[in-house]
PDB file of N, CA and C in Angstrom:
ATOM      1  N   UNK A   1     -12.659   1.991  30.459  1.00  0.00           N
ATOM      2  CA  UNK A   1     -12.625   1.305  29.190  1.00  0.00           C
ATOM      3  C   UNK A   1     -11.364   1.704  28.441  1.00  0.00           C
ATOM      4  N   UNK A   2     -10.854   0.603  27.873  1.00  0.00           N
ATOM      5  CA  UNK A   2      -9.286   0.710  27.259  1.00  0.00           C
ATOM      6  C   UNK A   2     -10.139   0.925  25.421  1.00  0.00           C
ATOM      7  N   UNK A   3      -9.217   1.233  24.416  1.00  0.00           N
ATOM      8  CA  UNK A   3     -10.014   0.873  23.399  1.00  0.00           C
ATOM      9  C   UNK A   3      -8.357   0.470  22.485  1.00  0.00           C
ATOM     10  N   UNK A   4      -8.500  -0.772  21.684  1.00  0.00           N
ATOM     11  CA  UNK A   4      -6.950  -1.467  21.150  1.00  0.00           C
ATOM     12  C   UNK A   4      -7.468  -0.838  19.028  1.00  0.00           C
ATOM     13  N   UNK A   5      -6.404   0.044  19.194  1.00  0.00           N
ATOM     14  CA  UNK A   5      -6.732  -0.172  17.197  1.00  0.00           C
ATOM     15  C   UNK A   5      -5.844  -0.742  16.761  1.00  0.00           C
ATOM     16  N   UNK A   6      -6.057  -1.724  15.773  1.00  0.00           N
ATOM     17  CA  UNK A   6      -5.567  -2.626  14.563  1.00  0.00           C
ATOM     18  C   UNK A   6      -6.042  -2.273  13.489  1.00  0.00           C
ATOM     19  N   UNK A   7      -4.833  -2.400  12.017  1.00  0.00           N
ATOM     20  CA  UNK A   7      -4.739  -2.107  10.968  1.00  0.00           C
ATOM     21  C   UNK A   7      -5.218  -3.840  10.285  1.00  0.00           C
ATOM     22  N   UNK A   8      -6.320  -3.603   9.602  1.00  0.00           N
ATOM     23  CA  UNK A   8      -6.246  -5.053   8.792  1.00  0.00           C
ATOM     24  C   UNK A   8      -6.435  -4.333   7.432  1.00  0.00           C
ATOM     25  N   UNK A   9      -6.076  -4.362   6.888  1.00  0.00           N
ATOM     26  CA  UNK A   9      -5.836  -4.371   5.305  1.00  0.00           C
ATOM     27  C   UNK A   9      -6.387  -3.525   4.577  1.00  0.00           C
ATOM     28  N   UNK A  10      -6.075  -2.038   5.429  1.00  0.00           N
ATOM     29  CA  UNK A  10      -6.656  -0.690   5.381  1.00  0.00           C
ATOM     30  C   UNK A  10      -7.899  -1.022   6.691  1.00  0.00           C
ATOM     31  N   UNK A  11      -8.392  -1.794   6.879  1.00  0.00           N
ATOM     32  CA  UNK A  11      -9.770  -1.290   7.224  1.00  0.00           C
ATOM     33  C   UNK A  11      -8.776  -1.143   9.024  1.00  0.00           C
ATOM     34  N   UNK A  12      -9.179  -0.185   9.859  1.00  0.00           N
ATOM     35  CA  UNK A  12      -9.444  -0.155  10.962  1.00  0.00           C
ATOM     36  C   UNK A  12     -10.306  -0.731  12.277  1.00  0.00           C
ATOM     37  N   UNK A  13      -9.870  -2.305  13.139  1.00  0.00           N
ATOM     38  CA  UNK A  13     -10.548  -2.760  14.011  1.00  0.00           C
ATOM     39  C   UNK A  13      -9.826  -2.454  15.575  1.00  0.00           C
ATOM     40  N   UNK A  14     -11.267  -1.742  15.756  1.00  0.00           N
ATOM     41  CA  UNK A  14     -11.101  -1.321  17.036  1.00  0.00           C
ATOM     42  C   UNK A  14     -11.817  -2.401  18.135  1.00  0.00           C
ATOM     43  N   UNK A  15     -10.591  -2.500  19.722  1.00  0.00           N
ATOM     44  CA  UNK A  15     -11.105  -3.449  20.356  1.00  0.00           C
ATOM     45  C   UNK A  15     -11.776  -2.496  21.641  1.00  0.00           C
ATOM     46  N   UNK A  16     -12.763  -2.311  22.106  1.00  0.00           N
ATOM     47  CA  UNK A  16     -13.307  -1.686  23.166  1.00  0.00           C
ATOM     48  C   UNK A  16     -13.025  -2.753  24.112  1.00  0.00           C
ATOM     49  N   UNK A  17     -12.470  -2.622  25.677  1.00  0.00           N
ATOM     50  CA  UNK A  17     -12.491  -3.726  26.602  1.00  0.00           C
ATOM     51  C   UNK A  17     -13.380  -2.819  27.801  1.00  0.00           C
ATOM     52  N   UNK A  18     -14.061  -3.569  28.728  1.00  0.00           N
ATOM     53  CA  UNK A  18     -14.190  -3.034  30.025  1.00  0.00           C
ATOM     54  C   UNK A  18     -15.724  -2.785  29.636  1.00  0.00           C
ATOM     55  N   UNK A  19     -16.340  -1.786  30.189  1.00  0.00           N
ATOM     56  CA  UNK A  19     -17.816  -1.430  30.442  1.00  0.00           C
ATOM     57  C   UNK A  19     -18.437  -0.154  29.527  1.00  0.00           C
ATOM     58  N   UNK A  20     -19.349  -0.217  29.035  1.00  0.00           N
ATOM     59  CA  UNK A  20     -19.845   0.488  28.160  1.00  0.00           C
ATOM     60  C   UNK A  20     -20.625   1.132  28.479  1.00  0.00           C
ATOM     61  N   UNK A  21     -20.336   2.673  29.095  1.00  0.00           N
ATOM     62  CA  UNK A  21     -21.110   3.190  29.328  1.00  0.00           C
ATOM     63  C   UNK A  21     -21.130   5.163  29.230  1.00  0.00           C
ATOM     64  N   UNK A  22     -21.960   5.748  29.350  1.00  0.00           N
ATOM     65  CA  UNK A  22     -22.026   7.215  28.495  1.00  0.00           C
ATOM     66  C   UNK A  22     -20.629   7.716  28.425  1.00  0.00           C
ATOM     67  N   UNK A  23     -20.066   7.848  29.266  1.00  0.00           N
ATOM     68  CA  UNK A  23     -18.057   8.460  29.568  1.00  0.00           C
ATOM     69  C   UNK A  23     -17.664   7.404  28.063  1.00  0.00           C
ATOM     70  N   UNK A  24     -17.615   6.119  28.540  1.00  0.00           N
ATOM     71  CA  UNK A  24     -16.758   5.402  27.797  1.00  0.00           C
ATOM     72  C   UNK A  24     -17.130   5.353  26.762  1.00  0.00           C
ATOM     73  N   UNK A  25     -18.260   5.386  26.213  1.00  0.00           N
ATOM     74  CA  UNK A  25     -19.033   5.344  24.967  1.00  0.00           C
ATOM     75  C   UNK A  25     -18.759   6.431  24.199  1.00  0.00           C
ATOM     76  N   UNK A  26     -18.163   7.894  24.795  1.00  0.00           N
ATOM     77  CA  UNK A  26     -17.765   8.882  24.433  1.00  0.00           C
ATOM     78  C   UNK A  26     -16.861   8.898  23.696  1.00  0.00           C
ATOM     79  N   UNK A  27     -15.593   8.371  24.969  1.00  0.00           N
ATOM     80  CA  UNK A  27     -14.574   8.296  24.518  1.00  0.00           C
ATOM     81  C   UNK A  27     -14.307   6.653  23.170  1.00  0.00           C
ATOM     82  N   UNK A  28     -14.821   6.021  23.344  1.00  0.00           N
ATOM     83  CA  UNK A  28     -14.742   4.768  22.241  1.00  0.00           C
ATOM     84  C   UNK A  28     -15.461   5.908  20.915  1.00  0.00           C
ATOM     85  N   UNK A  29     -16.920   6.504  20.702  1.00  0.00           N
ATOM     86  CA  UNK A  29     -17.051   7.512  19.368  1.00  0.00           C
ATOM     87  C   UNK A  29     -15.568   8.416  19.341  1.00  0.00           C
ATOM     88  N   UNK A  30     -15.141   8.896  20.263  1.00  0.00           N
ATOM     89  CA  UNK A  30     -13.936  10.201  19.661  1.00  0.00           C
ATOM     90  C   UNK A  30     -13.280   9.068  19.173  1.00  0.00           C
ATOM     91  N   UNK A  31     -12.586   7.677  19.939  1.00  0.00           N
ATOM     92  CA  UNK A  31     -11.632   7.229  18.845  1.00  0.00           C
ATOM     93  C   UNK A  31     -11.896   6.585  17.856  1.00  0.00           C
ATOM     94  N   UNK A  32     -13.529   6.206  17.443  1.00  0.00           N
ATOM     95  CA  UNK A  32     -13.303   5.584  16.210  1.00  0.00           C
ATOM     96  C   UNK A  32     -13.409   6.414  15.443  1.00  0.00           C
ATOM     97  N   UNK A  33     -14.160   8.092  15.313  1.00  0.00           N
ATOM     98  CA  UNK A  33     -14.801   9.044  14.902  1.00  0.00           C
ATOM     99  C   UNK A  33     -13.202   9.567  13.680  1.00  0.00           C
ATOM    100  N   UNK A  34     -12.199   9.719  15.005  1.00  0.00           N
ATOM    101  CA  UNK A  34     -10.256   9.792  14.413  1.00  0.00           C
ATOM    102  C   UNK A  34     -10.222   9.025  12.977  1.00  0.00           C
ATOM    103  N   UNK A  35     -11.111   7.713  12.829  1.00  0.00           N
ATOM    104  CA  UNK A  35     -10.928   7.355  11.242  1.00  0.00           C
ATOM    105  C   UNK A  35     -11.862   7.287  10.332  1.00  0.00           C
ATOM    106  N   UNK A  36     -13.043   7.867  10.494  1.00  0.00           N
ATOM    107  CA  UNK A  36     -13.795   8.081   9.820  1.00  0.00           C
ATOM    108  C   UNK A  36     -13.810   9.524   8.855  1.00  0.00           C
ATOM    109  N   UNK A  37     -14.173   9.270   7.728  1.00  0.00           N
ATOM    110  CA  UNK A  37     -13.878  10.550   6.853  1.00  0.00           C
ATOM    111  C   UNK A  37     -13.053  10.879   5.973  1.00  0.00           C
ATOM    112  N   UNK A  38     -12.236   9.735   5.782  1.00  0.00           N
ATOM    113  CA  UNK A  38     -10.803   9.198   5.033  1.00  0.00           C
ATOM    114  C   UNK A  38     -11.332   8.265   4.338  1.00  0.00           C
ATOM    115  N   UNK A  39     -10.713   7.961   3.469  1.00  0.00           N
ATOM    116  CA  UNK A  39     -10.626   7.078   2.472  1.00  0.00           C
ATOM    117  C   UNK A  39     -11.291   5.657   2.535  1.00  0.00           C
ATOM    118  N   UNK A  40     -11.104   5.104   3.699  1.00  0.00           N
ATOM    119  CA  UNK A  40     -11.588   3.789   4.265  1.00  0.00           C
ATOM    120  C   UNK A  40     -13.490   3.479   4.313  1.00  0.00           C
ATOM    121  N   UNK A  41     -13.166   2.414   4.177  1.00  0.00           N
ATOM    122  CA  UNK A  41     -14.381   1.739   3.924  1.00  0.00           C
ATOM    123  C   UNK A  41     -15.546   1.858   5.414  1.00  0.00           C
ATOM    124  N   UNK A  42     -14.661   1.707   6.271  1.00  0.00           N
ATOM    125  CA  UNK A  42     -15.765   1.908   6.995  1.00  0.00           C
ATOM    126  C   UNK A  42     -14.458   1.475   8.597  1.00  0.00           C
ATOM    127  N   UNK A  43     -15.437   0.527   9.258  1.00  0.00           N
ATOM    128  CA  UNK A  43     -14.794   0.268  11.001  1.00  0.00           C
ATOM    129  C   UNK A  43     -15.357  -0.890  10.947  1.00  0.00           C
ATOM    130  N   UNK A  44     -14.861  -1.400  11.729  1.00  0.00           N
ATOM    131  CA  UNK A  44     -15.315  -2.817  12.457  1.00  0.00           C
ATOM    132  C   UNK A  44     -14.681  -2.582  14.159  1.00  0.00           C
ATOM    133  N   UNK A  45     -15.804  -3.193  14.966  1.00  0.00           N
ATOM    134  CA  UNK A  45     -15.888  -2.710  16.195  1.00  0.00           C
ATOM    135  C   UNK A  45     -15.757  -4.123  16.933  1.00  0.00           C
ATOM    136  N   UNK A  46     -15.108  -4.758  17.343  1.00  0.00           N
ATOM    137  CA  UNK A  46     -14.682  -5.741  18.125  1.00  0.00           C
ATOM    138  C   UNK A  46     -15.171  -6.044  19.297  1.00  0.00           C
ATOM    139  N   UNK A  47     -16.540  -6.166  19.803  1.00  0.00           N
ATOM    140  CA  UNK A  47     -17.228  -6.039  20.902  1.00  0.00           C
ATOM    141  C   UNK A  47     -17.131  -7.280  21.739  1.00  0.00           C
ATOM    142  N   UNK A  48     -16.162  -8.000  21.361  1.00  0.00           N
ATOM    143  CA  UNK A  48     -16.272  -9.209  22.471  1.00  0.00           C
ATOM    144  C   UNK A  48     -15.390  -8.825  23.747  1.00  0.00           C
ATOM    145  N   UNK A  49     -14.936  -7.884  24.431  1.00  0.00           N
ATOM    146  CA  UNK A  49     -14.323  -7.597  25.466  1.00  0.00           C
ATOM    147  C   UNK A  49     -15.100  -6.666  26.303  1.00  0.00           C
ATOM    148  N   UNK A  50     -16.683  -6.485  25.656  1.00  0.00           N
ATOM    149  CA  UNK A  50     -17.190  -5.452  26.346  1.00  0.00           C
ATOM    150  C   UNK A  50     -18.079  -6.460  27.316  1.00  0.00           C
ATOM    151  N   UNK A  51     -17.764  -5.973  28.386  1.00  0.00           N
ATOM    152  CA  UNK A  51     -18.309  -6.826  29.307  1.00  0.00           C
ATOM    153  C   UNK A  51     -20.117  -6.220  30.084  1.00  0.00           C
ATOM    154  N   UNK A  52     -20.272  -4.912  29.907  1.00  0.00           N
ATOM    155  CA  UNK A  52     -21.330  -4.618  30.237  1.00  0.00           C
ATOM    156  C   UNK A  52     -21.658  -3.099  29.291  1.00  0.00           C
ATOM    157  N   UNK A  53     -22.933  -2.950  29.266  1.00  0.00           N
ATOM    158  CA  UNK A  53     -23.422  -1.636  28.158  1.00  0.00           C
ATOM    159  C   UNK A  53     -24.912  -1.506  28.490  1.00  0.00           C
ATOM    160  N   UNK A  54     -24.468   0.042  29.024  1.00  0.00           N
ATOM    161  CA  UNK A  54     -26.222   0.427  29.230  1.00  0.00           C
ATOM    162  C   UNK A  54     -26.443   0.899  28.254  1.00  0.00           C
ATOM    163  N   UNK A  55     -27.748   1.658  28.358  1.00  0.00           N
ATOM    164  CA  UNK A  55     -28.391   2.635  27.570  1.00  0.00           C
ATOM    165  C   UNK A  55     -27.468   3.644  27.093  1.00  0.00           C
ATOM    166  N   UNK A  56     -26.750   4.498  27.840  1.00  0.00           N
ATOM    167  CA  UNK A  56     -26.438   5.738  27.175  1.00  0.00           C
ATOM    168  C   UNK A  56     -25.239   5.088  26.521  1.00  0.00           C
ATOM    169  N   UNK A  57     -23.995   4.221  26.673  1.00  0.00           N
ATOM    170  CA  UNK A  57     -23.369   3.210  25.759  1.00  0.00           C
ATOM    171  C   UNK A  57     -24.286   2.984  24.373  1.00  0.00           C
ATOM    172  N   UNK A  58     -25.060   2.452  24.517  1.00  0.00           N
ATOM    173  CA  UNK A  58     -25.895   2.012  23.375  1.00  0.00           C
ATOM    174  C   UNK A  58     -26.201   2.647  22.661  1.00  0.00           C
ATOM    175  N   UNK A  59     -26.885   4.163  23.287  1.00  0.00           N
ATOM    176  CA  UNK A  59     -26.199   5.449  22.282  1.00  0.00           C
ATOM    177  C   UNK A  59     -25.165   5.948  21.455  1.00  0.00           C
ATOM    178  N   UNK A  60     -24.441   6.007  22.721  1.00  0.00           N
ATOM    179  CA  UNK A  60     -23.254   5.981  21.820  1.00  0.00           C
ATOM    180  C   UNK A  60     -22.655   5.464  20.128  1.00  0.00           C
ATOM    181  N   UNK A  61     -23.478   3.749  20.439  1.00  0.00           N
ATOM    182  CA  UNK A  61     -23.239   3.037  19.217  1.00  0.00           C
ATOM    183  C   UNK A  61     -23.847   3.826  17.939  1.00  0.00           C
ATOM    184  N   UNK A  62     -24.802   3.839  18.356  1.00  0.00           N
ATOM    185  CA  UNK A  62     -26.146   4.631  17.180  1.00  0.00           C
ATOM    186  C   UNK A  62     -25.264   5.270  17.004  1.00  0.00           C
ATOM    187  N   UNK A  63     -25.435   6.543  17.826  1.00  0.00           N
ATOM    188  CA  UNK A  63     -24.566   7.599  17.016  1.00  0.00           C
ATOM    189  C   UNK A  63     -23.411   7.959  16.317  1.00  0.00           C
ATOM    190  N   UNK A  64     -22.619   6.803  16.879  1.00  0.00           N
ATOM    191  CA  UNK A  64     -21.117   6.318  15.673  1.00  0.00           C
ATOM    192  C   UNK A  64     -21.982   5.559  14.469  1.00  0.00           C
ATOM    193  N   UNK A  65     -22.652   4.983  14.316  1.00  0.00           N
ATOM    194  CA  UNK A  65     -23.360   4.065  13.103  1.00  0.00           C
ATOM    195  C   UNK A  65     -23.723   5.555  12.320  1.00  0.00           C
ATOM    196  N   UNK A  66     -24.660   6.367  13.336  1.00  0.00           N
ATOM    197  CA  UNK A  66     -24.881   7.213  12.222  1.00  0.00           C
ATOM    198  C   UNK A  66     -23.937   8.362  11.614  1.00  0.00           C
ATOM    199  N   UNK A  67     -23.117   8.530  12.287  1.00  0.00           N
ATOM    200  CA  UNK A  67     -22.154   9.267  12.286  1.00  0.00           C
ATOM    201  C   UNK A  67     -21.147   9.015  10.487  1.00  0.00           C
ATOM    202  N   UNK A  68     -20.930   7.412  10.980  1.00  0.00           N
ATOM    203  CA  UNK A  68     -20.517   6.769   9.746  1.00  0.00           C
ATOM    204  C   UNK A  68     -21.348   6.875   8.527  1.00  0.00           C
ATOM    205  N   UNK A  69     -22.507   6.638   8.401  1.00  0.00           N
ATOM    206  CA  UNK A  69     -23.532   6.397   7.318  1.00  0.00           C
ATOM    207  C   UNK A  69     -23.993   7.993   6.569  1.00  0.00           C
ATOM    208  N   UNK A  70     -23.718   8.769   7.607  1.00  0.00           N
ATOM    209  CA  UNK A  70     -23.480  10.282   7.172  1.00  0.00           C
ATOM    210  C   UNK A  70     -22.426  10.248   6.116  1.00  0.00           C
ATOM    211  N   UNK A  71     -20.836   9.838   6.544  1.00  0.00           N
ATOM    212  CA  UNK A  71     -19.943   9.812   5.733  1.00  0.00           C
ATOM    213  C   UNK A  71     -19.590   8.712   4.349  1.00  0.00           C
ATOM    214  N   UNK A  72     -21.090   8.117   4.493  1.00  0.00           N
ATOM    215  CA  UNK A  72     -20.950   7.314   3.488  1.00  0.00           C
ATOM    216  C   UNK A  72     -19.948   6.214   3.487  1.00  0.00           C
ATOM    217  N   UNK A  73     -19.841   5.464   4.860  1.00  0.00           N
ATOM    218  CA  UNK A  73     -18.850   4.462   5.657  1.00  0.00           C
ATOM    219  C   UNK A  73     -19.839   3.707   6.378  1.00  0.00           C
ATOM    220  N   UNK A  74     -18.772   2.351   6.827  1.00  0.00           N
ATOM    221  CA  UNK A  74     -19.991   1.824   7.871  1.00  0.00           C
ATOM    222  C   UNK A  74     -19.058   2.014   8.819  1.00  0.00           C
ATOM    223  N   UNK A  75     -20.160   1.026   9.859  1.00  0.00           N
ATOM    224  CA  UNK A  75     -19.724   1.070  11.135  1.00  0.00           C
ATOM    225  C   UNK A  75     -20.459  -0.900  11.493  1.00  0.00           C
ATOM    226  N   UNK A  76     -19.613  -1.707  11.237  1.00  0.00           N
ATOM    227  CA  UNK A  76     -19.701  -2.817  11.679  1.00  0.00           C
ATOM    228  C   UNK A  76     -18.889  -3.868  12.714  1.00  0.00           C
ATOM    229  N   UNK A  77     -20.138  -4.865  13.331  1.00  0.00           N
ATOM    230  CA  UNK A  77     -19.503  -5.216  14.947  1.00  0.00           C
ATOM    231  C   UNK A  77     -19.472  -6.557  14.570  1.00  0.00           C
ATOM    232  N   UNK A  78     -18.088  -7.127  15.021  1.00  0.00           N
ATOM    233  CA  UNK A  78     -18.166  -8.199  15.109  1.00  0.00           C
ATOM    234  C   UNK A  78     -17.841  -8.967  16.645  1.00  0.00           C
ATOM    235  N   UNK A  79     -17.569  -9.898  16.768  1.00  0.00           N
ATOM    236  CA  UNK A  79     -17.441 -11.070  17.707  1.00  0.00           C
ATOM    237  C   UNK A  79     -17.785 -10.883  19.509  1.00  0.00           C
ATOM    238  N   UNK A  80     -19.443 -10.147  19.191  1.00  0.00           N
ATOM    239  CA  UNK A  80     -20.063  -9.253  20.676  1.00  0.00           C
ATOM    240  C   UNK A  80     -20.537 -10.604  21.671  1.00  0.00           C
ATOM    241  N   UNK A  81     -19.662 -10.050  22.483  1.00  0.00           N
ATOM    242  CA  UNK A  81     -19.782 -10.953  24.090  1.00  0.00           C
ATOM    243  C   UNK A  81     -20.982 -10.891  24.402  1.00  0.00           C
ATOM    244  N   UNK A  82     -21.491 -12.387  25.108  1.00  0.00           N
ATOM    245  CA  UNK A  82     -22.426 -12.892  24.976  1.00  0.00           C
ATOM    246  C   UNK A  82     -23.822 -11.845  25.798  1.00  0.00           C
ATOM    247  N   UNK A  83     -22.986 -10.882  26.832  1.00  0.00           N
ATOM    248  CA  UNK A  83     -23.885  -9.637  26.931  1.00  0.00           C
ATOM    249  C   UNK A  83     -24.376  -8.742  26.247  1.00  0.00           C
ATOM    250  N   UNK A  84     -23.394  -9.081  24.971  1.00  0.00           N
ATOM    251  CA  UNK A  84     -23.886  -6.946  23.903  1.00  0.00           C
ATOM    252  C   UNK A  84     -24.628  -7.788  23.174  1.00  0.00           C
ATOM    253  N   UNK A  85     -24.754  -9.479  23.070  1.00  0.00           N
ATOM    254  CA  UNK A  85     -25.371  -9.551  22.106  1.00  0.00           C
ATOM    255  C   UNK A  85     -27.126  -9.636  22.535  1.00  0.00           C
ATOM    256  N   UNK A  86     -26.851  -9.974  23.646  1.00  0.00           N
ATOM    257  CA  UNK A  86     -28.304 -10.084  24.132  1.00  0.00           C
ATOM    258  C   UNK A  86     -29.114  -8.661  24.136  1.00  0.00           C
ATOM    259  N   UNK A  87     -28.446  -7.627  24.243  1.00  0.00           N
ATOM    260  CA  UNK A  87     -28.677  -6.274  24.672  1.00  0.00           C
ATOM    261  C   UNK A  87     -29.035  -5.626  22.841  1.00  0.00           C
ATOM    262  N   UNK A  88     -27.936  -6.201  21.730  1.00  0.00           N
ATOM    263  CA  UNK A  88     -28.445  -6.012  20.749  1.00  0.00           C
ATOM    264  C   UNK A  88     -29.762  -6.875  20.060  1.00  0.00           C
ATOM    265  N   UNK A  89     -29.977  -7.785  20.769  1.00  0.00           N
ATOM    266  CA  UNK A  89     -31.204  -8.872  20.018  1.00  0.00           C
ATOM    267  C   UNK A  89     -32.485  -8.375  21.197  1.00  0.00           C
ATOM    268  N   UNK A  90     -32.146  -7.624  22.261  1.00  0.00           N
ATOM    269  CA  UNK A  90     -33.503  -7.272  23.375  1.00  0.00           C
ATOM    270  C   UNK A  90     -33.949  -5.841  22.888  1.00  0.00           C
ATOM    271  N   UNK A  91     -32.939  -4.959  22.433  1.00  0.00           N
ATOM    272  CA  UNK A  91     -33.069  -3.702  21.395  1.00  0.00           C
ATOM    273  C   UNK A  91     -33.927  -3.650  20.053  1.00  0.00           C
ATOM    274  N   UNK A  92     -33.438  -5.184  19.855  1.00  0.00           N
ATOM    275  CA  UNK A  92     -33.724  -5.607  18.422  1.00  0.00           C
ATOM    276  C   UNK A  92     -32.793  -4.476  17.468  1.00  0.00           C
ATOM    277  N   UNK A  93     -31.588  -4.182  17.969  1.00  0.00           N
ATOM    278  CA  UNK A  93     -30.343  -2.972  17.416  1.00  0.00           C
ATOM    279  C   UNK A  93     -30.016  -4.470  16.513  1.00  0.00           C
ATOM    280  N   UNK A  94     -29.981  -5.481  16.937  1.00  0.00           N
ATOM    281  CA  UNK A  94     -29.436  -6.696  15.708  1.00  0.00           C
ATOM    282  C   UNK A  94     -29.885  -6.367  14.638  1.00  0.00           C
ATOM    283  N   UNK A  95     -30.909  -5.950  13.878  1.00  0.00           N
ATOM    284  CA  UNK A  95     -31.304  -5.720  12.406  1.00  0.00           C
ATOM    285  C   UNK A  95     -31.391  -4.332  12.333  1.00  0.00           C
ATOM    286  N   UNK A  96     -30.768  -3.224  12.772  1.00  0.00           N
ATOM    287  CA  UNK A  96     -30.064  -1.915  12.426  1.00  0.00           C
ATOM    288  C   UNK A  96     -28.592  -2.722  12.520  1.00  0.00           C
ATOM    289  N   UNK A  97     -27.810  -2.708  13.196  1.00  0.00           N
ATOM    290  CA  UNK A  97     -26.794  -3.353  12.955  1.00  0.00           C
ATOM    291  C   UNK A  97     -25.926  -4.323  12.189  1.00  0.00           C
ATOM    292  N   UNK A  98     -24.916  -4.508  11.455  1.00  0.00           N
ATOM    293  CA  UNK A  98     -24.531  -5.376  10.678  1.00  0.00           C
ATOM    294  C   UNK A  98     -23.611  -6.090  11.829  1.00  0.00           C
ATOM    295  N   UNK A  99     -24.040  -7.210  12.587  1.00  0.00           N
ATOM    296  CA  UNK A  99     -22.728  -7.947  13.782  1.00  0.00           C
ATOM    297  C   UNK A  99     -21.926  -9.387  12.893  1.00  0.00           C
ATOM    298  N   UNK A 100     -21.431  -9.539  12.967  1.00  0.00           N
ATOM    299  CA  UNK A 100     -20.952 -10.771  12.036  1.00  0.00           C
ATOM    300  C   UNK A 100     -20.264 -11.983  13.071  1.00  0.00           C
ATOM    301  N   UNK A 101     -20.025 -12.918  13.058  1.00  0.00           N
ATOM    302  CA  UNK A 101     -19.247 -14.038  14.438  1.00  0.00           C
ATOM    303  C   UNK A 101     -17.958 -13.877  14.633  1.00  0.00           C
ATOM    304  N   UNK A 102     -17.584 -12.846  13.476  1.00  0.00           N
ATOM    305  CA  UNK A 102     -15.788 -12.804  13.429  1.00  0.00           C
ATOM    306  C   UNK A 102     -15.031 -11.685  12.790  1.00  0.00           C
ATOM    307  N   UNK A 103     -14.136 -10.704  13.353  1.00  0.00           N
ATOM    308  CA  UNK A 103     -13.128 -10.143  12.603  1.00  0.00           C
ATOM    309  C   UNK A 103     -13.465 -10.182  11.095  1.00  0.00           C
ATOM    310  N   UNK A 104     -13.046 -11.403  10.744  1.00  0.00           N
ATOM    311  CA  UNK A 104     -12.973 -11.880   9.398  1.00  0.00           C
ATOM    312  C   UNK A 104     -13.831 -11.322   8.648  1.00  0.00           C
ATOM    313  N   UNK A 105     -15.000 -12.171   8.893  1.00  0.00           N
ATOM    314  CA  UNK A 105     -16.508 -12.037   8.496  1.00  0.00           C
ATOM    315  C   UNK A 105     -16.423 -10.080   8.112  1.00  0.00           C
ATOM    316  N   UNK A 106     -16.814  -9.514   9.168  1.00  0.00           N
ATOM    317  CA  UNK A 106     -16.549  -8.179   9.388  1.00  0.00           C
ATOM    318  C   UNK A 106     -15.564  -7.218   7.785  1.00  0.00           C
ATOM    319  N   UNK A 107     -14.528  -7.696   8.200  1.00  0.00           N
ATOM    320  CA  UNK A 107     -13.341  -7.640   7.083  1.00  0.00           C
ATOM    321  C   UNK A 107     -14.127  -7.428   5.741  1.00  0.00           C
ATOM    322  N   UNK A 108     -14.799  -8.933   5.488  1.00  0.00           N
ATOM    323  CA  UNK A 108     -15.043  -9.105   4.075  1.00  0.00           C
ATOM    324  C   UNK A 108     -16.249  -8.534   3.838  1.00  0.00           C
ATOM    325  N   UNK A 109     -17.187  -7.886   4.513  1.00  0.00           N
ATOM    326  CA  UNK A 109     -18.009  -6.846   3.877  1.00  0.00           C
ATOM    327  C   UNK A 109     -17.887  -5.653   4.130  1.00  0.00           C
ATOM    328  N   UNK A 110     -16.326  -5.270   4.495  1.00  0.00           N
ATOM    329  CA  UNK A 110     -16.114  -3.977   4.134  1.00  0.00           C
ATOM    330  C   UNK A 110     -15.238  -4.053   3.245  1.00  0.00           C
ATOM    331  N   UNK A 111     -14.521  -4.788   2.272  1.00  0.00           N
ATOM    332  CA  UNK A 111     -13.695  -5.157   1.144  1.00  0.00           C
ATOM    333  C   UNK A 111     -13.934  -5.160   0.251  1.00  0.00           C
TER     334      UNK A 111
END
């Protein structure tokens, strides 16, 4: 798993590509974990390049969500490939989660 960061207008969107799973899920928390605790509103997590995510991945997520909500930040996903989303609506992680259809979307409720 590659992970791409972009600057949008302070807020930090990170792109995870490839497979989601305990290693990578690791390494995707250490790098979003790098901007949490600063000034910023929160993350937005770009999940449409993740092509597969087990369980211990899925952990992972939690524990960056909570990680964030500790620091009084979020941790929101937008534009999740048509696998994370099924995996978040079979979890029912969709209503712990804030997912939005777009970047954008994402953007404007951390603004």
């Amino acid at each position: 798993m590659t992970v791409d960061v972009e600057d949008r207008s302070g807020v930090k969107v990170l792109r995870p590509k490839g497979k989601l799973t305990g290693e990578d899920g690791k390494t995707l928390v250490d790098t979003a974990s790098r901007f949490l605790g600063g000034e910023g509103l929160g993350l937005v997590l770009h999940m449409g390049d993740v092509s597969y995510m087990n369980s211990a991945g899925l952990g992972e997520l939690v524990r960056l969500s909570a990680k964030a909500n500790m620091q009084r930040q979020k941790v929101v996903f937008a534009a999740p490939s048509e696998f994370v989303n099924r995996v978040f609506q079979a979890t029912k992680l969709d209503t712990f989660f804030e997912v939005y259809a777009d970047v954008d979307e994402a953007l404007k409720e951390l603004q």
